[in-house]
PDB file of N, CA and C in Angstrom:
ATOM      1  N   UNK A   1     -39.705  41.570 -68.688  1.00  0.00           N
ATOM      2  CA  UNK A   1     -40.475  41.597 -67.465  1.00  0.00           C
ATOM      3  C   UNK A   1     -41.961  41.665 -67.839  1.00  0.00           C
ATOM      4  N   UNK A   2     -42.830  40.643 -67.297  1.00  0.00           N
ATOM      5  CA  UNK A   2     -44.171  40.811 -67.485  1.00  0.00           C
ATOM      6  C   UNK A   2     -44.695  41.777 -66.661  1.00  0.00           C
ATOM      7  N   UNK A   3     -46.038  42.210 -67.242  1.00  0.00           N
ATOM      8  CA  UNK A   3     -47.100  43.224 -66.347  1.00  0.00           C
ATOM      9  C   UNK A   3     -47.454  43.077 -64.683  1.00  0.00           C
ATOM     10  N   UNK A   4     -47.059  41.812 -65.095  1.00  0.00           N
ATOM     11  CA  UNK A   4     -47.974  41.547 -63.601  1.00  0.00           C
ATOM     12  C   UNK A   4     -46.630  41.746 -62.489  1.00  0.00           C
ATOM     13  N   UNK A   5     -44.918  41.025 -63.269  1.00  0.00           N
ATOM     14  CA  UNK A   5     -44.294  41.691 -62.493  1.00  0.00           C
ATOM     15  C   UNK A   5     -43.904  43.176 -62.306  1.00  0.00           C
ATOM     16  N   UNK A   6     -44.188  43.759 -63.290  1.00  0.00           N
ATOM     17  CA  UNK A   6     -43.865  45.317 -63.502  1.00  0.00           C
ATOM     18  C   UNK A   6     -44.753  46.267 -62.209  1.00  0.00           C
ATOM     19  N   UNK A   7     -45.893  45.467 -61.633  1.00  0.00           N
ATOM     20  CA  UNK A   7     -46.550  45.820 -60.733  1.00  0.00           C
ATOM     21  C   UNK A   7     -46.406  45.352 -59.493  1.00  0.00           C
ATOM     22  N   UNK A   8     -46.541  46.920 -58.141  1.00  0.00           N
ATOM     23  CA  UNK A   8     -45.986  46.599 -57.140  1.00  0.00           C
ATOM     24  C   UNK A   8     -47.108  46.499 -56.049  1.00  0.00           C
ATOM     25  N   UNK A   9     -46.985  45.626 -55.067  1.00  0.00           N
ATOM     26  CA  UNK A   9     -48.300  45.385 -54.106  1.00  0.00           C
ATOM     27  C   UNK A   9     -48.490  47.066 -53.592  1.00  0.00           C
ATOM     28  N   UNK A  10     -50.078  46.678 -53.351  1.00  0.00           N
ATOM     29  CA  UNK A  10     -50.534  47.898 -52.891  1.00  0.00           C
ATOM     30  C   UNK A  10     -51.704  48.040 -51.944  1.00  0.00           C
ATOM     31  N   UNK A  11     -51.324  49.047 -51.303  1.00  0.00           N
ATOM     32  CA  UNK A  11     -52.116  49.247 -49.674  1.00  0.00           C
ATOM     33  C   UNK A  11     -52.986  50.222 -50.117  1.00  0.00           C
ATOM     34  N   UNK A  12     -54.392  50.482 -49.411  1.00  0.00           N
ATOM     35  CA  UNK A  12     -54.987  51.357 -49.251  1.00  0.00           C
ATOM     36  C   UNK A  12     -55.458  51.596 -48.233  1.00  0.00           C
ATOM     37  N   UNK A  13     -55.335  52.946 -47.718  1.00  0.00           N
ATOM     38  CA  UNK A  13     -55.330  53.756 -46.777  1.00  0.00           C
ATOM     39  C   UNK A  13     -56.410  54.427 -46.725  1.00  0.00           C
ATOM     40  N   UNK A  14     -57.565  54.111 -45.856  1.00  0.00           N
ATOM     41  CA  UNK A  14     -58.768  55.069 -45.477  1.00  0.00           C
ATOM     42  C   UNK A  14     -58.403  55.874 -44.354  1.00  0.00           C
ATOM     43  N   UNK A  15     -58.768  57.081 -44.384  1.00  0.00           N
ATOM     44  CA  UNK A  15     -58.283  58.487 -43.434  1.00  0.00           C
ATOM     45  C   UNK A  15     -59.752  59.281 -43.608  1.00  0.00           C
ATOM     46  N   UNK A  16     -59.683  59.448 -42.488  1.00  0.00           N
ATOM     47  CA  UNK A  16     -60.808  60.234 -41.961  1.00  0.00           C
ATOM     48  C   UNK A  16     -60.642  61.564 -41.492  1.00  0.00           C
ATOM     49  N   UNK A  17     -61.047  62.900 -42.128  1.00  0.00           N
ATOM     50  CA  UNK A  17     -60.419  63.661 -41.946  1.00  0.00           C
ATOM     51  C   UNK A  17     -61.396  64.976 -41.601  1.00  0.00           C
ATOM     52  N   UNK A  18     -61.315  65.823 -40.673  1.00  0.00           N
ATOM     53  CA  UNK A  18     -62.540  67.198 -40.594  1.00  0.00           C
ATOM     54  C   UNK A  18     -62.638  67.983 -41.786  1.00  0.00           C
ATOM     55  N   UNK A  19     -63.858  68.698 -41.445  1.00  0.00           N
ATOM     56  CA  UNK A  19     -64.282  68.867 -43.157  1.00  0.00           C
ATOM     57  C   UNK A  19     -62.883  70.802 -43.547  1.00  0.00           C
ATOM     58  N   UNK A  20     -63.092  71.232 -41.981  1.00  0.00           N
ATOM     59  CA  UNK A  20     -61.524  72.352 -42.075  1.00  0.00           C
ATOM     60  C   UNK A  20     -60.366  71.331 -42.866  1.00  0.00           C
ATOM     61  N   UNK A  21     -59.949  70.095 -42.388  1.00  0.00           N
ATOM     62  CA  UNK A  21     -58.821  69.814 -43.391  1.00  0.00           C
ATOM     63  C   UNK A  21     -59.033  69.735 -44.693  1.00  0.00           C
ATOM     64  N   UNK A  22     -60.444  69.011 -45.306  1.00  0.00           N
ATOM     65  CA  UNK A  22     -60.541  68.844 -46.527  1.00  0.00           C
ATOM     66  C   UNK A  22     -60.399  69.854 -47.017  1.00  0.00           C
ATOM     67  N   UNK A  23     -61.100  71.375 -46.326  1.00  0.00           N
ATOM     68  CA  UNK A  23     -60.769  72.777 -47.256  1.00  0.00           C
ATOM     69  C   UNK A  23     -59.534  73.241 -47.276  1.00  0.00           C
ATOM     70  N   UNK A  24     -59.077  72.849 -46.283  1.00  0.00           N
ATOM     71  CA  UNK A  24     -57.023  73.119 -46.613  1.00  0.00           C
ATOM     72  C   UNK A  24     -56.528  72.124 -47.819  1.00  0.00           C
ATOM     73  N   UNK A  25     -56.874  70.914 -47.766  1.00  0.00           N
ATOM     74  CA  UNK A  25     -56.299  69.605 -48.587  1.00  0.00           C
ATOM     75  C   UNK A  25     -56.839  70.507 -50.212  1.00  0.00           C
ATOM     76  N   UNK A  26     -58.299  71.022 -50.218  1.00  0.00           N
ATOM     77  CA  UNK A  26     -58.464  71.415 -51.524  1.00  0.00           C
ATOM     78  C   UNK A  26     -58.251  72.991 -52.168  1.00  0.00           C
ATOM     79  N   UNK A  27     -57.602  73.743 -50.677  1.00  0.00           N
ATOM     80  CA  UNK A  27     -57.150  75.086 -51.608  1.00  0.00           C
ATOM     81  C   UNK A  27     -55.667  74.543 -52.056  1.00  0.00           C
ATOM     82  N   UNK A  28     -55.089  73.878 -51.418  1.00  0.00           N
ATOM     83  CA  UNK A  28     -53.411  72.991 -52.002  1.00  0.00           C
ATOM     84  C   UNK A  28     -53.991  72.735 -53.057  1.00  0.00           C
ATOM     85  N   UNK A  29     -54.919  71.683 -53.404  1.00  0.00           N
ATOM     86  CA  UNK A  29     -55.216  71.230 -55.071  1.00  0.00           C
ATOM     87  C   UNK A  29     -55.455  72.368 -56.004  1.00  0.00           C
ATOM     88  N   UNK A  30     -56.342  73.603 -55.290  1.00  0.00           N
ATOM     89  CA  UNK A  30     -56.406  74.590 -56.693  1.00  0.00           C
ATOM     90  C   UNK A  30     -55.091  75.093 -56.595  1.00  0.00           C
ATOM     91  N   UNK A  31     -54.306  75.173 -55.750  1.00  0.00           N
ATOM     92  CA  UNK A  31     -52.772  76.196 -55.481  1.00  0.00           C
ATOM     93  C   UNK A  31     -52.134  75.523 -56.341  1.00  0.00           C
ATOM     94  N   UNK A  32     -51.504  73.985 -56.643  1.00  0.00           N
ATOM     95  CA  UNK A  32     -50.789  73.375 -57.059  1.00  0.00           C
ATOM     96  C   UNK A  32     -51.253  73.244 -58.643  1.00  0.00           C
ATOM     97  N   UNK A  33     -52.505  73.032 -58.964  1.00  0.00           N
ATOM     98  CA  UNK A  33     -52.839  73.201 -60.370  1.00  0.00           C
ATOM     99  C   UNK A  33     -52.043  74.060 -60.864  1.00  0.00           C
ATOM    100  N   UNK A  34     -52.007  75.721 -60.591  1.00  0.00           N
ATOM    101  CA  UNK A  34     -51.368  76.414 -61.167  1.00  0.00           C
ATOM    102  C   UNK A  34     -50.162  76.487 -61.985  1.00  0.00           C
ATOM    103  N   UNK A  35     -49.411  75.231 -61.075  1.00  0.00           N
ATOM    104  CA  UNK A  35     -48.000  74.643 -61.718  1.00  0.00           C
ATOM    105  C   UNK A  35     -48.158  73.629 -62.530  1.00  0.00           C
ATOM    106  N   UNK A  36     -49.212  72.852 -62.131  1.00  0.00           N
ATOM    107  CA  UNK A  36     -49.345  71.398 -62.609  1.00  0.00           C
ATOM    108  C   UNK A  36     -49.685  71.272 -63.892  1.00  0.00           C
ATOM    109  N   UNK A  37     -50.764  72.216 -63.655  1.00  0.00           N
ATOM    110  CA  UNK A  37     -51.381  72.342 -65.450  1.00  0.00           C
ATOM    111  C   UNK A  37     -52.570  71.339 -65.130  1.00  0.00           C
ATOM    112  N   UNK A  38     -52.929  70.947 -64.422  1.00  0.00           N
ATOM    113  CA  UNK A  38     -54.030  69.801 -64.057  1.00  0.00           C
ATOM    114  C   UNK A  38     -54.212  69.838 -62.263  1.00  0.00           C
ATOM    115  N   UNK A  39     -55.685  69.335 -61.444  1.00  0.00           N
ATOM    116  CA  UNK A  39     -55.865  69.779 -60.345  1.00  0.00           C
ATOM    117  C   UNK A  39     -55.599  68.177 -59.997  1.00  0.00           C
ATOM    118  N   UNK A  40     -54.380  68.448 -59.023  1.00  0.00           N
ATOM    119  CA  UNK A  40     -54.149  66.413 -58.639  1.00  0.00           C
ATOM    120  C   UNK A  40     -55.167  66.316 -57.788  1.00  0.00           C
ATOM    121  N   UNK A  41     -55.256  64.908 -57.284  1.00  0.00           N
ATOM    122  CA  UNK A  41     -55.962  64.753 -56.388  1.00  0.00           C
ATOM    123  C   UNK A  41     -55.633  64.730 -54.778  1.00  0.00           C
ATOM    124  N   UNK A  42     -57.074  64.591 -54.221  1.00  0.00           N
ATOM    125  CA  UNK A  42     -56.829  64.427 -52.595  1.00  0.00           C
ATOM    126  C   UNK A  42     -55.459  63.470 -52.370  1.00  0.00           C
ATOM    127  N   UNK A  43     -55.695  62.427 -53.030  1.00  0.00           N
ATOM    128  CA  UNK A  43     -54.305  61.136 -52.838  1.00  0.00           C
ATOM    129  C   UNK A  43     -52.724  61.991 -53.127  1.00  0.00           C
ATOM    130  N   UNK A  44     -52.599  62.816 -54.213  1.00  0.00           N
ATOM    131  CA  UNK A  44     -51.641  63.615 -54.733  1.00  0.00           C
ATOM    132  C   UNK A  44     -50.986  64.024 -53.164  1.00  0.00           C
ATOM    133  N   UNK A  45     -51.707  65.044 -52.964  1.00  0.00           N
ATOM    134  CA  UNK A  45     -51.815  65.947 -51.957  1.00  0.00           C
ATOM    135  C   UNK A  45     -50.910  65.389 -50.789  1.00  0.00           C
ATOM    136  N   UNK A  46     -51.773  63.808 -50.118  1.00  0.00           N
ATOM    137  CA  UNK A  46     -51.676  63.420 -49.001  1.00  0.00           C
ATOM    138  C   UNK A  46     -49.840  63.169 -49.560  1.00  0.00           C
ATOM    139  N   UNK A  47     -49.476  62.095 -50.706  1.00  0.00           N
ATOM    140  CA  UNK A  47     -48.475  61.821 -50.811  1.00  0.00           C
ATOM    141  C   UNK A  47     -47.297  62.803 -50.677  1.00  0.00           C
ATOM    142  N   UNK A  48     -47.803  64.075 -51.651  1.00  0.00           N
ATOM    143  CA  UNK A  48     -46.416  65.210 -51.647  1.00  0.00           C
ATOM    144  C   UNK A  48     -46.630  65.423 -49.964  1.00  0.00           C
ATOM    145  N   UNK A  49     -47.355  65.067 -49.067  1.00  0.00           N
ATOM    146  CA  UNK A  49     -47.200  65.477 -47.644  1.00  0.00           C
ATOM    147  C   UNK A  49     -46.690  64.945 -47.091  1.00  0.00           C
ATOM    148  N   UNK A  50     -46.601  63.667 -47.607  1.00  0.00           N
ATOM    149  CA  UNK A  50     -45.919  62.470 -46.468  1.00  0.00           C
ATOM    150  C   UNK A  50     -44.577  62.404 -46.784  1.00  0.00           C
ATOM    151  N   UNK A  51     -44.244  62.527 -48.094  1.00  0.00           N
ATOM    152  CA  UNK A  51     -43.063  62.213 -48.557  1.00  0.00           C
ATOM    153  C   UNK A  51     -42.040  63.556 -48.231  1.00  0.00           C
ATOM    154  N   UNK A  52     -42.657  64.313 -48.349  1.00  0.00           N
ATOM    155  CA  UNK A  52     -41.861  65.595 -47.172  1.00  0.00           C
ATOM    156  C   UNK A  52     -41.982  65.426 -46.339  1.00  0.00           C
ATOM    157  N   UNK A  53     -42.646  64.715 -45.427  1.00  0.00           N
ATOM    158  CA  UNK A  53     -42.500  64.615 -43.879  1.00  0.00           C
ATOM    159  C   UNK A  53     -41.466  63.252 -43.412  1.00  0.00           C
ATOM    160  N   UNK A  54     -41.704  62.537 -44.247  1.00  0.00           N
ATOM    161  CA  UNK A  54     -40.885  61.325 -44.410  1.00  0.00           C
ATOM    162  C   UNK A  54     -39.348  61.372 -45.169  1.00  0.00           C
ATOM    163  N   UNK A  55     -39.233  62.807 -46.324  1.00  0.00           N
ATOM    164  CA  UNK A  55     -37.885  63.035 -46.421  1.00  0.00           C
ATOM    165  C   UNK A  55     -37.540  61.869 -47.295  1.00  0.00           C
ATOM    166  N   UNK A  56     -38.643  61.402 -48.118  1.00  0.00           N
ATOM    167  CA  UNK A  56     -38.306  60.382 -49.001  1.00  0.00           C
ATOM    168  C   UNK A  56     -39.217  61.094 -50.461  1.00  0.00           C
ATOM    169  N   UNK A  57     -38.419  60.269 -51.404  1.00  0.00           N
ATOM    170  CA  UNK A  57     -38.441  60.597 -53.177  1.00  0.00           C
ATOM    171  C   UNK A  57     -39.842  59.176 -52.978  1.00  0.00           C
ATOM    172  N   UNK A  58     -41.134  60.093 -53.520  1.00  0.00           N
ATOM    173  CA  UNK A  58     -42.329  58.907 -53.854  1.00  0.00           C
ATOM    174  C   UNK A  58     -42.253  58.996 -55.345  1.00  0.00           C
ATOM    175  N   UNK A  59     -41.684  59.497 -55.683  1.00  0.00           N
ATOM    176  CA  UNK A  59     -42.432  59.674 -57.278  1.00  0.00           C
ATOM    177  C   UNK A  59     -42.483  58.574 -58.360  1.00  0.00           C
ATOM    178  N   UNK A  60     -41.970  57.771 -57.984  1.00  0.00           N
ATOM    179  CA  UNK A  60     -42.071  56.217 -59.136  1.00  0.00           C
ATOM    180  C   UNK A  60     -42.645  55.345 -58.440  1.00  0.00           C
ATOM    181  N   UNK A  61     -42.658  55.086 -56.828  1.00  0.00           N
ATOM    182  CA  UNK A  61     -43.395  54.253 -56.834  1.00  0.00           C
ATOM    183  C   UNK A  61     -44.817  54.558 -56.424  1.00  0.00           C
ATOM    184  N   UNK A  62     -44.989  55.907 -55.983  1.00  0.00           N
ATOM    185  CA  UNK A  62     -46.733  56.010 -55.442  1.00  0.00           C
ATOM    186  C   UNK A  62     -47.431  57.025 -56.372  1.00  0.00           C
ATOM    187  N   UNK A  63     -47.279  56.972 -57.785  1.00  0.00           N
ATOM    188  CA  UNK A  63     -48.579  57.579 -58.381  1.00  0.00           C
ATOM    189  C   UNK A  63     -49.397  57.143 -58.142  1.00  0.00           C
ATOM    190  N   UNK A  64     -50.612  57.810 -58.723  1.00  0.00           N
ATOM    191  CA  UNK A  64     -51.963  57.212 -58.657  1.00  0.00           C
ATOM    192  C   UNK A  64     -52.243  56.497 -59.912  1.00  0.00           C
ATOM    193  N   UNK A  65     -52.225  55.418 -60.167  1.00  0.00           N
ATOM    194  CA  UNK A  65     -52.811  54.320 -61.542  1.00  0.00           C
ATOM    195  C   UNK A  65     -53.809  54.638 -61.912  1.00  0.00           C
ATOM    196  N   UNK A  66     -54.663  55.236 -61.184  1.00  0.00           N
ATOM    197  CA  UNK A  66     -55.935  55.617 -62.175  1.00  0.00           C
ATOM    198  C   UNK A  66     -56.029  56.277 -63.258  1.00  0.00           C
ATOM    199  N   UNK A  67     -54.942  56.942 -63.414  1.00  0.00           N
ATOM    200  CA  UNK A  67     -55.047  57.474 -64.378  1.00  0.00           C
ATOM    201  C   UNK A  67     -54.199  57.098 -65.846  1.00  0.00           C
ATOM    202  N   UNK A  68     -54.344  57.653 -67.203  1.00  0.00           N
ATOM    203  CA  UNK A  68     -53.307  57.189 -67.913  1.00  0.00           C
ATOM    204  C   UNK A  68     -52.540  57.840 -68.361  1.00  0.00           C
ATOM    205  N   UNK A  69     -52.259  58.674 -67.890  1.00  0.00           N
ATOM    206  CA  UNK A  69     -51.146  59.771 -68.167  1.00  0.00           C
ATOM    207  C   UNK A  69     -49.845  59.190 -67.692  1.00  0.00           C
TER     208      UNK A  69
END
């Protein structure tokens, strides 16, 4: 399988959010570090939210690529 098929289309999602949520969205990021060993990001966050609200497994297809870990 080549790279280019190994890769899956992708959406991006702009959300606009009050600056009270961002301070909830970022005491979750220092809370979750604790386990993580690293502070995920805002994107992290939104996903472990949706995917519990949605009752669906994201974890292979919606990391974040930016990174290379």
């Amino acid at each position: 399988m080549s790279a280019y098929e190994d890769t899956m289309e992708r959406s991006q999602l702009n959300l606009r959010i009050s600056d009270q949520l961002g301070k909830l969205i970022d005491a979750k990021r220092i809370e979750l570090s604790q386990t993580m060993g690293s502070i995920p990001t805002r994107s992290d966050i939104l996903r472990f939210a949706l995917a519990q609200y949605l009752n669906v497994d994201l974890s292979q297809t919606e990391q974040d690529r930016r990174r290379s870990s």
